[in-house]
C-alpha atoms as a PDB file:
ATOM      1  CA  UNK A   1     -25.607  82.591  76.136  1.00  0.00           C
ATOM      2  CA  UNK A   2     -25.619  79.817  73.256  1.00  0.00           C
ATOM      3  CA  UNK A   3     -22.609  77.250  73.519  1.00  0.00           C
ATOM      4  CA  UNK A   4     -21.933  74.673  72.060  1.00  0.00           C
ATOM      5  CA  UNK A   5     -22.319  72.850  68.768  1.00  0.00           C
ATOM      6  CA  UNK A   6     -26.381  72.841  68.109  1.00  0.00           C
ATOM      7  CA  UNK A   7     -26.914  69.068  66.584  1.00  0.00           C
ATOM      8  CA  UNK A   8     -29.807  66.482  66.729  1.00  0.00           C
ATOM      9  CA  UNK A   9     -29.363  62.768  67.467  1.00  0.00           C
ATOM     10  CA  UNK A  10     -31.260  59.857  66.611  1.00  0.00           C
ATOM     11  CA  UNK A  11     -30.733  55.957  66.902  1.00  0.00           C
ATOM     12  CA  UNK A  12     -32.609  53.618  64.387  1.00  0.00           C
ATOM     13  CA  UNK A  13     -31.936  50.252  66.615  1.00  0.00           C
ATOM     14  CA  UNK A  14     -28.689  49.814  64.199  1.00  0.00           C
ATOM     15  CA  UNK A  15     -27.003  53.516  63.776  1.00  0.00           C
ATOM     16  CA  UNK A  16     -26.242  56.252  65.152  1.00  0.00           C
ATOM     17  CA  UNK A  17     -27.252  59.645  63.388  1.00  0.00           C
ATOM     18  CA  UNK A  18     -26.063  62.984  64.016  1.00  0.00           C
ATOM     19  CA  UNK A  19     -27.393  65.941  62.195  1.00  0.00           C
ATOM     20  CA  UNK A  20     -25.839  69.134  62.899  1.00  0.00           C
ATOM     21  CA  UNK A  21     -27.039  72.349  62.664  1.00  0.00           C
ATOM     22  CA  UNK A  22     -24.603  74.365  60.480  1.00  0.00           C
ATOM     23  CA  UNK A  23     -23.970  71.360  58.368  1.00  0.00           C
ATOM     24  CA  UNK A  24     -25.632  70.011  55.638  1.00  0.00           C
ATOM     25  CA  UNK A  25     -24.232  66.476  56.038  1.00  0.00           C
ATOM     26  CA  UNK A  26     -25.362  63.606  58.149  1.00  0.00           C
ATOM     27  CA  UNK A  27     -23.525  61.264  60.240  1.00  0.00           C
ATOM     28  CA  UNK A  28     -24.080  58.176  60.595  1.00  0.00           C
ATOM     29  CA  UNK A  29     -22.015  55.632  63.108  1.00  0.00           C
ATOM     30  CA  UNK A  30     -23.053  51.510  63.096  1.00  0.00           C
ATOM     31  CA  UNK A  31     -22.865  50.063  66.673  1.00  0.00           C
ATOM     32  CA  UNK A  32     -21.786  46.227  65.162  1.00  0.00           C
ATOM     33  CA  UNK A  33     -19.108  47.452  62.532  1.00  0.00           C
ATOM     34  CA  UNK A  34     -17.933  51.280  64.284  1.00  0.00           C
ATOM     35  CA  UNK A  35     -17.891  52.184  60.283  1.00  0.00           C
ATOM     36  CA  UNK A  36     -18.647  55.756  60.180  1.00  0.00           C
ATOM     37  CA  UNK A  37     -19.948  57.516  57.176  1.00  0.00           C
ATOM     38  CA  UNK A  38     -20.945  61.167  55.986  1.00  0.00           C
ATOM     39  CA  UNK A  39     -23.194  61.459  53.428  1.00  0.00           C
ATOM     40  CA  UNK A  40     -25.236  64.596  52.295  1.00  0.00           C
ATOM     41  CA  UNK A  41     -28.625  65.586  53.051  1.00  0.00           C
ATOM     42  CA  UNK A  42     -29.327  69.176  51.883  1.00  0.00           C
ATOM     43  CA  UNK A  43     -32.427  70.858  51.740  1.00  0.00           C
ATOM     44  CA  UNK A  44     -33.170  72.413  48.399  1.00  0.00           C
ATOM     45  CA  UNK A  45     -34.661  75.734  50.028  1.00  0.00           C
ATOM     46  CA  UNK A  46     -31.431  76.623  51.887  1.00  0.00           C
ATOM     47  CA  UNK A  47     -28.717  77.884  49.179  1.00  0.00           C
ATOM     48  CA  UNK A  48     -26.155  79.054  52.194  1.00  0.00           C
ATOM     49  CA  UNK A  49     -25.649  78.269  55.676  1.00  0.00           C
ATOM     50  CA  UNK A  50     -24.345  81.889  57.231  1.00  0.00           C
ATOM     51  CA  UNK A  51     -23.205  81.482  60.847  1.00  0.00           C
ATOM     52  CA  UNK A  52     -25.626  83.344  63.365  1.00  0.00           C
ATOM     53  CA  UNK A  53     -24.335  86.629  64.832  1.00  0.00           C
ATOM     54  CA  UNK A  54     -24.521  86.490  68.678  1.00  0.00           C
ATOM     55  CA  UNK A  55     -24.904  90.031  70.067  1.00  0.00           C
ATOM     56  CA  UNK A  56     -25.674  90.917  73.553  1.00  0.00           C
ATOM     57  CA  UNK A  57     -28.705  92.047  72.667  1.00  0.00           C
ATOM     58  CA  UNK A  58     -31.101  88.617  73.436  1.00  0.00           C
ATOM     59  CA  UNK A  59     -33.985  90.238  71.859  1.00  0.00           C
ATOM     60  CA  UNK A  60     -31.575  90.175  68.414  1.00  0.00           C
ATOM     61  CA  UNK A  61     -30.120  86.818  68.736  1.00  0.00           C
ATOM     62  CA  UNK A  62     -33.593  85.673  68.400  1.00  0.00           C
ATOM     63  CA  UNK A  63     -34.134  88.018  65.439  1.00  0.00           C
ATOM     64  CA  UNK A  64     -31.057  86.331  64.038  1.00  0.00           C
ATOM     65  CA  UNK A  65     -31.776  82.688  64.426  1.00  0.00           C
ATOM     66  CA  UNK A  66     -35.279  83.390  63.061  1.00  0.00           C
ATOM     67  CA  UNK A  67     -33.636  85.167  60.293  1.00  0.00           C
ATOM     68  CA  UNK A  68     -31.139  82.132  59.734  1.00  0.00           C
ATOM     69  CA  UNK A  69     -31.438  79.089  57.415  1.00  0.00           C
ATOM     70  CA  UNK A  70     -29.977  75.644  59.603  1.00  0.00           C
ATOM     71  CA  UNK A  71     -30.793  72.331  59.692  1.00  0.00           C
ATOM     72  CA  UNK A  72     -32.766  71.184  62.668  1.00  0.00           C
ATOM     73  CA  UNK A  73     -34.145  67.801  64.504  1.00  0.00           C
ATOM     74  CA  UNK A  74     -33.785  64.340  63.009  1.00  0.00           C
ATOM     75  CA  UNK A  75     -36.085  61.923  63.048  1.00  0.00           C
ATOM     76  CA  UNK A  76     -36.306  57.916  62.207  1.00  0.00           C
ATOM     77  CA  UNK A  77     -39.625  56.427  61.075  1.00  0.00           C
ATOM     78  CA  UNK A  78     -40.084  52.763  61.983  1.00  0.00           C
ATOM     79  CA  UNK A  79     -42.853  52.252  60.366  1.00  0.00           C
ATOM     80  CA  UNK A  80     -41.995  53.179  57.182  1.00  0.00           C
ATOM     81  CA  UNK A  81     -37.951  53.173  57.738  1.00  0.00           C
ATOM     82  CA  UNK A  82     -37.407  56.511  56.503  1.00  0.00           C
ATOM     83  CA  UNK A  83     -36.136  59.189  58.207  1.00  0.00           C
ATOM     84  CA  UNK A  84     -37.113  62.971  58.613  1.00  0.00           C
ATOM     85  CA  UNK A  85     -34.677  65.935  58.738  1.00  0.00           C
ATOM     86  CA  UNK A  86     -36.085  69.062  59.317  1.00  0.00           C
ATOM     87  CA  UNK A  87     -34.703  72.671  57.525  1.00  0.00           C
ATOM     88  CA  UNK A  88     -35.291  75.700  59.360  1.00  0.00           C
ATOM     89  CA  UNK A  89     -35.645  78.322  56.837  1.00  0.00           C
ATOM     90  CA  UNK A  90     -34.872  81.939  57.586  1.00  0.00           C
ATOM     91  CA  UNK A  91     -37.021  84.830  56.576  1.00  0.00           C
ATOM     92  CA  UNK A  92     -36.775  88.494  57.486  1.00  0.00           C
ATOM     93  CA  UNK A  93     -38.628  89.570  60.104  1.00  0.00           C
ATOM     94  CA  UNK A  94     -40.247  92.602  61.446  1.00  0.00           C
ATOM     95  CA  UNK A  95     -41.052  93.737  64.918  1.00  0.00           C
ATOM     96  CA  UNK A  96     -44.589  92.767  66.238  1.00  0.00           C
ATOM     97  CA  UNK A  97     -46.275  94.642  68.828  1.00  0.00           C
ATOM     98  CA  UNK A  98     -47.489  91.612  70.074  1.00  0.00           C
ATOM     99  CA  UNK A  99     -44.773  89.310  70.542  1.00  0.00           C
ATOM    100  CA  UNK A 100     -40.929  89.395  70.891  1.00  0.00           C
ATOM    101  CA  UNK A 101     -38.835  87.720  68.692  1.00  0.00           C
ATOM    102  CA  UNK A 102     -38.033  85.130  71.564  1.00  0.00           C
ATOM    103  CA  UNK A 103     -42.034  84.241  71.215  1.00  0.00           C
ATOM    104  CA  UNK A 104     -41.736  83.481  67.799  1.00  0.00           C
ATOM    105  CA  UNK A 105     -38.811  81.531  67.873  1.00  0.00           C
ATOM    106  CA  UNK A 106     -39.743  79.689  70.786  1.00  0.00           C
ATOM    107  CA  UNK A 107     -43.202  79.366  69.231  1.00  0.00           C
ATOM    108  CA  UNK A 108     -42.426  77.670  65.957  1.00  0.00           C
ATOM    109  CA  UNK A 109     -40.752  80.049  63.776  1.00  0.00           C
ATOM    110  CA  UNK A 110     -41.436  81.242  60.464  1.00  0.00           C
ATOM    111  CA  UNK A 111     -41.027  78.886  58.030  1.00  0.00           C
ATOM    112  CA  UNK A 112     -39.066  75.173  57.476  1.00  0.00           C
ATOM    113  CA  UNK A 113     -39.314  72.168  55.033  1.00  0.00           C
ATOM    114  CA  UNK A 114     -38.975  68.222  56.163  1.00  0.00           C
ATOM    115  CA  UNK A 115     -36.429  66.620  53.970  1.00  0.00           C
ATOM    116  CA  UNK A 116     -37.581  62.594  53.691  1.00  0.00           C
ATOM    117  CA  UNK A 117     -34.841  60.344  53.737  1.00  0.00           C
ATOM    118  CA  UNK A 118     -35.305  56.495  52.950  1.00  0.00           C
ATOM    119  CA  UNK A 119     -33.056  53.440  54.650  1.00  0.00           C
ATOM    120  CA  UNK A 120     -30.045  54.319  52.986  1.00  0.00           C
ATOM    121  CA  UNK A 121     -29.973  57.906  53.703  1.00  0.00           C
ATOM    122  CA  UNK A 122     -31.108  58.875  50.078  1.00  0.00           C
ATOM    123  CA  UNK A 123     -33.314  62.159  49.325  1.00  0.00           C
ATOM    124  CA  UNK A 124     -36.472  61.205  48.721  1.00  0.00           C
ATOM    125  CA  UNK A 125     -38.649  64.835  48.786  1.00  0.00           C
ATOM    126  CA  UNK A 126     -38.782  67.221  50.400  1.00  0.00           C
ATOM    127  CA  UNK A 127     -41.890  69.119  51.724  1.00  0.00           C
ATOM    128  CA  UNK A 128     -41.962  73.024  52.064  1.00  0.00           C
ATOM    129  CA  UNK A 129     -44.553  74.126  54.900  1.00  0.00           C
ATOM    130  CA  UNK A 130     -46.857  77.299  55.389  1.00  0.00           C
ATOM    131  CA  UNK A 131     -45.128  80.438  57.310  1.00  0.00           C
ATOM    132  CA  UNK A 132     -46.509  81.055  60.714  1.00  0.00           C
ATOM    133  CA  UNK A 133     -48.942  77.569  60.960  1.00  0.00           C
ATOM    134  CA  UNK A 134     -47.181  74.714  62.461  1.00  0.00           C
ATOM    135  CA  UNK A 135     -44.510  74.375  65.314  1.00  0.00           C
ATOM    136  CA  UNK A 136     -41.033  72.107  64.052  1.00  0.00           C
ATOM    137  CA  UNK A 137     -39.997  71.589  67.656  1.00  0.00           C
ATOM    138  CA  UNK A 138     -42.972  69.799  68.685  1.00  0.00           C
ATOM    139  CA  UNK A 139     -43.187  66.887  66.494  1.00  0.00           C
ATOM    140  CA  UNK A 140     -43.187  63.327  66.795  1.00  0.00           C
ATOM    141  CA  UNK A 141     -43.471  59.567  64.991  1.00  0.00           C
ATOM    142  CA  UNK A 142     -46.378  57.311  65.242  1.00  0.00           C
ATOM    143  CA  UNK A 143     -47.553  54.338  63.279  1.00  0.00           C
ATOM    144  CA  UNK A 144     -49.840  56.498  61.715  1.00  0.00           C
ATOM    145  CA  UNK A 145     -47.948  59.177  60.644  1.00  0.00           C
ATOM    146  CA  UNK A 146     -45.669  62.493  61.426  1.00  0.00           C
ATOM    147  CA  UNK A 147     -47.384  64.348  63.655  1.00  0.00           C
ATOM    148  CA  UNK A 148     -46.402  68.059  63.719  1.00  0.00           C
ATOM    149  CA  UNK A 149     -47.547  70.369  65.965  1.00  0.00           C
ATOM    150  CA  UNK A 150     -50.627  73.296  64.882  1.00  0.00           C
ATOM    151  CA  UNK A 151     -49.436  75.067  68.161  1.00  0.00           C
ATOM    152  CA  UNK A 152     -48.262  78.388  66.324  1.00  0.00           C
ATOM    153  CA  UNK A 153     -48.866  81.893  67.877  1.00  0.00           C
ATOM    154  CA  UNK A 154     -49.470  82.807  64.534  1.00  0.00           C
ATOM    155  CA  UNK A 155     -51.708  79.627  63.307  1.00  0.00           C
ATOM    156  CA  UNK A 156     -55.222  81.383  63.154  1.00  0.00           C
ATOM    157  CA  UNK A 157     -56.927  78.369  65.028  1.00  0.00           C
ATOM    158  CA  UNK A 158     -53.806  78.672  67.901  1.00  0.00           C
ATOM    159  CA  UNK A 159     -55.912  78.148  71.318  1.00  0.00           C
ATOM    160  CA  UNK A 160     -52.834  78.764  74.132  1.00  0.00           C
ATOM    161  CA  UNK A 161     -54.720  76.226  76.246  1.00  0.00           C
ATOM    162  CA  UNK A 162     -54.502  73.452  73.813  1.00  0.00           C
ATOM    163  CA  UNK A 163     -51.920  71.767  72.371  1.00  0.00           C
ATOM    164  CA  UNK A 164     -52.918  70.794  68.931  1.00  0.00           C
ATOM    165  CA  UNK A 165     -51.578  68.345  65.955  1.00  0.00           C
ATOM    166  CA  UNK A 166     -51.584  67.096  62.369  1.00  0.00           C
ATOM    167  CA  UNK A 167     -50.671  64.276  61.000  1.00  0.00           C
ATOM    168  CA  UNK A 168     -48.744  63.755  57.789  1.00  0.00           C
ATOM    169  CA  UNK A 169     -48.101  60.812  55.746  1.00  0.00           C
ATOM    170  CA  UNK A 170     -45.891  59.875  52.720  1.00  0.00           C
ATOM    171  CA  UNK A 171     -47.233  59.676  49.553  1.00  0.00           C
ATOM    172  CA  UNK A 172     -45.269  58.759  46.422  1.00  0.00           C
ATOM    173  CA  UNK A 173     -45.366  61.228  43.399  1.00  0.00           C
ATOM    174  CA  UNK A 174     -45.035  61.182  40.169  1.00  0.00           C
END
């Protein structure tokens, strides 16, 4: 059963930052002042947030959430003090012979964008990825980059005895 209100937390050394799922808002709390602030931080790939329909059916609550748009993990680049929200983006799915839905979803779902942020919380892209290559929930900071996990059941190169990564950095556009 799923209780609860789904958010991600991260702390910057200064802040506080909440990101919830269902909400396309950030919230942001300092530790010196207590100020707290809400500002927005929408992906432009998710027009409406729907809430998910729990059934008792587990095999169709993962159909849902796979089939559901929500905002995701949060994460705060020191090296290059931005931050990186990630959209999950939800796309109709069909069954699959050879995987459940819970696979998928545990798996790296379908499809999701990172939204950059810079210091003061400001949009500053947005990157759309492939369907069915890399895995959201395995992803972490380093000084060289944002690594994101390859690990997808659907990623042609996925090896289920490796765990496997990419690295992505920022680059500024035109």
């Amino acid at each position: 059963k799923i209780t609860g209100i789904p958010c991600s937390r991260e702390f910057d050394g200064k802040q506080f930052i909440y990101a919830f799922h269902m909400d396309e808002n950030i919230y942001i709390t300092d530790i010196e002042t207590n100020e707290e602030k809400r500002l927005p931080a929408p992906s432009k790939y998710i027009q409406q947030l729907k809430p998910i329909q729990i059934t008792d059916d587990r095999e169709m609550v993962y159909k849902n959430l796979l089939e559901s748009s929500y905002y995701f993990n949060i994460l705060y680049d020191k090296y290059r003090n931005v931050y990186y929200r990630f959209a999950i983006l939800g796309s109709e799915i069909t069954n699959n012979p050879e995987y459940t839905f819970f696979d998928i979803f545990t798996n790296g779902y379908i499809r999701f964008s990172v939204i950059i942020l810079d210091e003061n919380f400001k949009i500053i892209g947005e990157t759309l990825f492939p369907k069915f290559t890399y895995n959201p929930s395995i992803a972490f900071v380093h000084k060289e980059g944002l690594y994101i996990s390859s690990s997808h059941i659907f990623n042609p190169s996925f090896d289920e005895n490796m765990l496997g990564f990419q690295c992505f950095t920022l680059k500024k556009t035109e």
